[in-house]
Protein backbone atom coordinates (compact mmCIF):
# COMPACT_ATOMS: atom_id res chain seq x y z
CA UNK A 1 2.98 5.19 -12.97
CA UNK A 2 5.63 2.81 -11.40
CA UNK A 3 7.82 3.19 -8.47
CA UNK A 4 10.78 4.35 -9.52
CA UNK A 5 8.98 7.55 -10.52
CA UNK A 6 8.66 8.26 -6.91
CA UNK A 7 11.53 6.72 -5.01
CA UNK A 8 14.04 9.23 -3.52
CA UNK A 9 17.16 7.85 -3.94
CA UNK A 10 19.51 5.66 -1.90
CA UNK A 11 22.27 8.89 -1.96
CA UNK A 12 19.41 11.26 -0.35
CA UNK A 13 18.29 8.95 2.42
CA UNK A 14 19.36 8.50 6.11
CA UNK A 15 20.30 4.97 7.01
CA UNK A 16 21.90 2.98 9.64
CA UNK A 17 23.52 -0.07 10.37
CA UNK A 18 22.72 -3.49 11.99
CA UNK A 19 25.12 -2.59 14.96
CA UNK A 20 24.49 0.40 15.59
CA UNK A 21 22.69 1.44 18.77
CA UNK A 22 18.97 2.21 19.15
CA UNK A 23 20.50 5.33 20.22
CA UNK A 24 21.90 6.21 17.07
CA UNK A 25 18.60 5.58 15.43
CA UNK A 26 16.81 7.52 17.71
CA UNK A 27 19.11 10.30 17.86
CA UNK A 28 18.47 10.47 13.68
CA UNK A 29 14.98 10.00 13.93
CA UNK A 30 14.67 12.89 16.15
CA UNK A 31 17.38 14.99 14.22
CA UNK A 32 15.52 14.90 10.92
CA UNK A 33 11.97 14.78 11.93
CA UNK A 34 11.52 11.34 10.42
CA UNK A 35 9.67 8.18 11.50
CA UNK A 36 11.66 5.46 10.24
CA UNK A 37 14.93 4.92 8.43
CA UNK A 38 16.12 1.60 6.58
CA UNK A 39 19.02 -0.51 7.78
CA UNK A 40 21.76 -1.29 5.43
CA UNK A 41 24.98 -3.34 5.39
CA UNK A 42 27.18 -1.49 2.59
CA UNK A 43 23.76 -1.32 -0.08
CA UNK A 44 22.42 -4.11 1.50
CA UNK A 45 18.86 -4.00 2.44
CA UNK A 46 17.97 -5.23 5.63
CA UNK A 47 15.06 -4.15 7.30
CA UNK A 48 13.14 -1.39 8.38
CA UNK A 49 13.89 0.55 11.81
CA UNK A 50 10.89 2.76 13.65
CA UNK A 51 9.67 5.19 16.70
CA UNK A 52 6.39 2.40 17.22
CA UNK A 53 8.77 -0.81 17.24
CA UNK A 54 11.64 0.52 19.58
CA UNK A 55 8.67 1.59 21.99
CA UNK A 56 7.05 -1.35 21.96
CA UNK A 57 10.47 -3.47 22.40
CA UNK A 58 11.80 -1.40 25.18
CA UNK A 59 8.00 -1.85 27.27
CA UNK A 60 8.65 -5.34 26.91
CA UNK A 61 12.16 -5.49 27.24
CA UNK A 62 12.04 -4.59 31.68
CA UNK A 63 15.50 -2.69 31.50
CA UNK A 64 15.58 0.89 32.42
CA UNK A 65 15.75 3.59 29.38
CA UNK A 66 19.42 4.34 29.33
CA UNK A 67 20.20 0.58 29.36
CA UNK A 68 17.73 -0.17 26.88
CA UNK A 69 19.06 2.82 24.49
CA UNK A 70 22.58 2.14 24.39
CA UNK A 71 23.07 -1.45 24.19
CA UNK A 72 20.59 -2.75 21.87
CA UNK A 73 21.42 -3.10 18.90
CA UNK A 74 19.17 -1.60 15.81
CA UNK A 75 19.02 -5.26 14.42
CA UNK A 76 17.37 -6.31 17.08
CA UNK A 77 14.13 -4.01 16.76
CA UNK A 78 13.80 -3.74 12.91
CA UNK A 79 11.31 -5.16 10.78
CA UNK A 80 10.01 -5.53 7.53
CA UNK A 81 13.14 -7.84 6.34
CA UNK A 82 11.27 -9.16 3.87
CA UNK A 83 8.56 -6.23 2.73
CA UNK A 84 10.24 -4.26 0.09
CA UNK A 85 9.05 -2.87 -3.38
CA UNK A 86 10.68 -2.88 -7.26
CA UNK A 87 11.50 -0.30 -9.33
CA UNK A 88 8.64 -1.34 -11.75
CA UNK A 89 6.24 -2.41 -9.68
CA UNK A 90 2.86 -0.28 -9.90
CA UNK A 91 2.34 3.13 -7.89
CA UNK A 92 -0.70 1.20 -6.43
CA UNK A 93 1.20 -1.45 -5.11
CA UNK A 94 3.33 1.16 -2.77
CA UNK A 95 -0.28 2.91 -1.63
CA UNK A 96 -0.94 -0.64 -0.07
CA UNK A 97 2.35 -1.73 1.43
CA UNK A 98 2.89 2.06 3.44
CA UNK A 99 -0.93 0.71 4.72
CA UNK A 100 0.89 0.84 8.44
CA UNK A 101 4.43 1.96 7.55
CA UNK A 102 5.70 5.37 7.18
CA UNK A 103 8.50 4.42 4.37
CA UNK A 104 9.42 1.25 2.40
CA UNK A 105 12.19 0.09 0.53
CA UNK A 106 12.83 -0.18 -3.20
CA UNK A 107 15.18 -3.19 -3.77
CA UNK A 108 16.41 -5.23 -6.50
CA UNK A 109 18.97 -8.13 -6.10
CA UNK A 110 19.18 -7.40 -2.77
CA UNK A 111 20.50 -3.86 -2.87
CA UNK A 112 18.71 -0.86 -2.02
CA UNK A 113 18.45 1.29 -4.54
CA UNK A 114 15.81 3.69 -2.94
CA UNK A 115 12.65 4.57 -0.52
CA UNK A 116 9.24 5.52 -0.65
CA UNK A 117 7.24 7.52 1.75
CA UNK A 118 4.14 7.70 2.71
CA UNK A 119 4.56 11.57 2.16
CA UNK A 120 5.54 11.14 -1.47
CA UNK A 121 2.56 9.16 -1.95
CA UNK A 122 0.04 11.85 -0.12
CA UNK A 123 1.62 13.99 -2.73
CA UNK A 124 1.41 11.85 -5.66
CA UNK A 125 -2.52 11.27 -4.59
CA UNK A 126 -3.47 14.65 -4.27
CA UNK A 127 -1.91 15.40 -7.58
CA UNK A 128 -4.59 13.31 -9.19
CA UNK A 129 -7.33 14.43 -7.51
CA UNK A 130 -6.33 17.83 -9.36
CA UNK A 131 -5.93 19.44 -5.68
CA UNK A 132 -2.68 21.55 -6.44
CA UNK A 133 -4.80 23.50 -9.21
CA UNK A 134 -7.98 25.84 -9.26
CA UNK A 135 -10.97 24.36 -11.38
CA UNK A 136 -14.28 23.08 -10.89
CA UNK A 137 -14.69 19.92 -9.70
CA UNK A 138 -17.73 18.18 -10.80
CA UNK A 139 -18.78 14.10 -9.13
CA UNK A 140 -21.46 12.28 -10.69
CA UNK A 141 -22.25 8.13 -11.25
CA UNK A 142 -22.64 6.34 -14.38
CA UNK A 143 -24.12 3.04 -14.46
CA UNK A 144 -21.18 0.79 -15.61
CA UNK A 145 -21.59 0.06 -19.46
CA UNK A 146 -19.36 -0.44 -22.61
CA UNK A 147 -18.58 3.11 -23.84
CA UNK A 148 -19.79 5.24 -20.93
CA UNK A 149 -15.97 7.03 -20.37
CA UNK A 150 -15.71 7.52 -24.35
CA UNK A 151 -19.67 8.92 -24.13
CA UNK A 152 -17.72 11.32 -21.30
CA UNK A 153 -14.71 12.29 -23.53
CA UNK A 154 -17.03 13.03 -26.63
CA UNK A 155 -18.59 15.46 -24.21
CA UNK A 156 -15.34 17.27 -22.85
CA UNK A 157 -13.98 17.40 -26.76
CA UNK A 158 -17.76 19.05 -27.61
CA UNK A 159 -17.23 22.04 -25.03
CA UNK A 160 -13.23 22.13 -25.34
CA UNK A 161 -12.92 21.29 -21.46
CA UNK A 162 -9.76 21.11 -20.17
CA UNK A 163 -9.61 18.43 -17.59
CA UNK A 164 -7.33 18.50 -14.82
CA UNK A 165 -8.05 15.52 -13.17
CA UNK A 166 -10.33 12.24 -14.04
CA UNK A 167 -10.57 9.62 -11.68
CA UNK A 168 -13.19 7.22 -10.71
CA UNK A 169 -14.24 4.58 -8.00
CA UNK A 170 -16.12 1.87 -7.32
CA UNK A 171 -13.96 -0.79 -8.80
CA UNK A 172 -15.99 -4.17 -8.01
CA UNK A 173 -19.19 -5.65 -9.05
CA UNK A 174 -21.53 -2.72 -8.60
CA UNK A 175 -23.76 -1.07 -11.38
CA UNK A 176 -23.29 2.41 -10.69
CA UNK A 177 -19.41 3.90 -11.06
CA UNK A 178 -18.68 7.28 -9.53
CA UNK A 179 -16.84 9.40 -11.10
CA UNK A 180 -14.76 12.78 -9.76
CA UNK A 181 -13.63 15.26 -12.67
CA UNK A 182 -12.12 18.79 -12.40
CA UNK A 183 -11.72 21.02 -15.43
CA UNK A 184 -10.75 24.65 -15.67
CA UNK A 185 -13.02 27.39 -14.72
CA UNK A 186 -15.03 28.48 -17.20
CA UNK A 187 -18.29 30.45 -18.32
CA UNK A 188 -19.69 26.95 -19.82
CA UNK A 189 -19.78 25.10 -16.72
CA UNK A 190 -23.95 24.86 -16.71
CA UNK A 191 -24.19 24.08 -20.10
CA UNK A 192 -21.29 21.29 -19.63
CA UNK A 193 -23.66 19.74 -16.60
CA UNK A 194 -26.73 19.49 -18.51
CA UNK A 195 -25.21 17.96 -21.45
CA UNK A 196 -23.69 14.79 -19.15
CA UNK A 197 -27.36 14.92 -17.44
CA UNK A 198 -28.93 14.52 -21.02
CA UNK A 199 -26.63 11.82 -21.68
CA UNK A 200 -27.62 9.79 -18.64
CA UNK A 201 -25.14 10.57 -16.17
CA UNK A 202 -26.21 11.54 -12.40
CA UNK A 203 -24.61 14.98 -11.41
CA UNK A 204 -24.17 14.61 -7.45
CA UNK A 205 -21.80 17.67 -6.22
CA UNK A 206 -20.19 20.88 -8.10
CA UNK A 207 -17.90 22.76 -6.19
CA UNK A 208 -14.84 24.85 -7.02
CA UNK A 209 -11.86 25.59 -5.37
């Protein structure tokens, strides 16, 4: 999956300017329930304006609130001038970047054509971990050798599982991988466990949902 699939659009999001007041963005902010909002000149991308970095400028700044609010300017307090994403850069690559930011920017040649949220991600996650649909959701570890996920699809084909979600962990230099999957309920389940015991696999939780 890349990031395009999950950008909202440049025509859906709230924006300001460079010049406009931290009361502006504050007023939006608190108007739509948001946490941050990118700062454009025209389709220009130019930063990244937030709740955390106006607090943290106006504590340091030593003028009184209404001062503060309505005479500096948003370009002043944004960030993230540089941090941005590409359309086809990988969904994984957005997980890391919203690390410590509630949105970030999609941009290409300068222009921004988008956002994506940390929200959007959350969704995208739990949509595969399988958490949107009832099943039975079955972990177990495999020690980590040539064939071991076909070994696991021969097994789904044999019982006609249908899988709604597959995805594993342990990506480093470790032995044993761990492995989450969740197939549709069904009267087979027990059998279904055995066989991936017999074939060397370690059941460690069943549970459904």
């Amino acid at each position: 999956m890349f990031v395009k699939s999950v950008m909202v659009k440049r025509e859906k999001c709230h924006t300001v300017k460079m010049d406009d007041s931290v009361q502006i963005g504050l007023d939006l902010l608190e108007n739509h329930t948001i946490d941050a909002l990118p700062v454009l000149e025209g389709t220009a991308y130019k930063g990244i304006f937030t709740w955390y970095h106006v607090y943290r400028e106006f504590f340091l700044s030593g003028k009184t609130k209404e001062d503060f609010v309505s005479t500096t300017k948003i370009g002043d307090v944004m960030v993230n001038q540089d941090v941005y994403l590409h359309l086809d850069d990988v969904f994984e690559k957005a997980i890391v970047e919203l690390n410590d930011f509630p949105i970030i920017a999609v941009v290409e040649n300068g222009e921004m054509l988008g956002i994506v949220t940390r929200f959007d991600v959350m969704n995208q996650l739990q949509s595969a971990f399988g958490m949107e649909k009832e099943g039975v959701r079955i972990t177990f570890t495999s020690v980590e050798s040539e064939g071991r996920i076909g070994r696991l699809g021969d097994i789904i084909e044999k019982f006609k599982e249908a899988v709604i979600s597959l995805v594993t962990f342990d990506e480093t230099d470790k032995v044993v991988r761990r492995i989450v999957l969740k197939i549709k309920k069904k009267d087979n389940v027990e059998r279904f466990v055995k066989e991936l015991e017999k074939s060397g696999f370690r059941v460690l939780d069943i549970s459904e949902d």
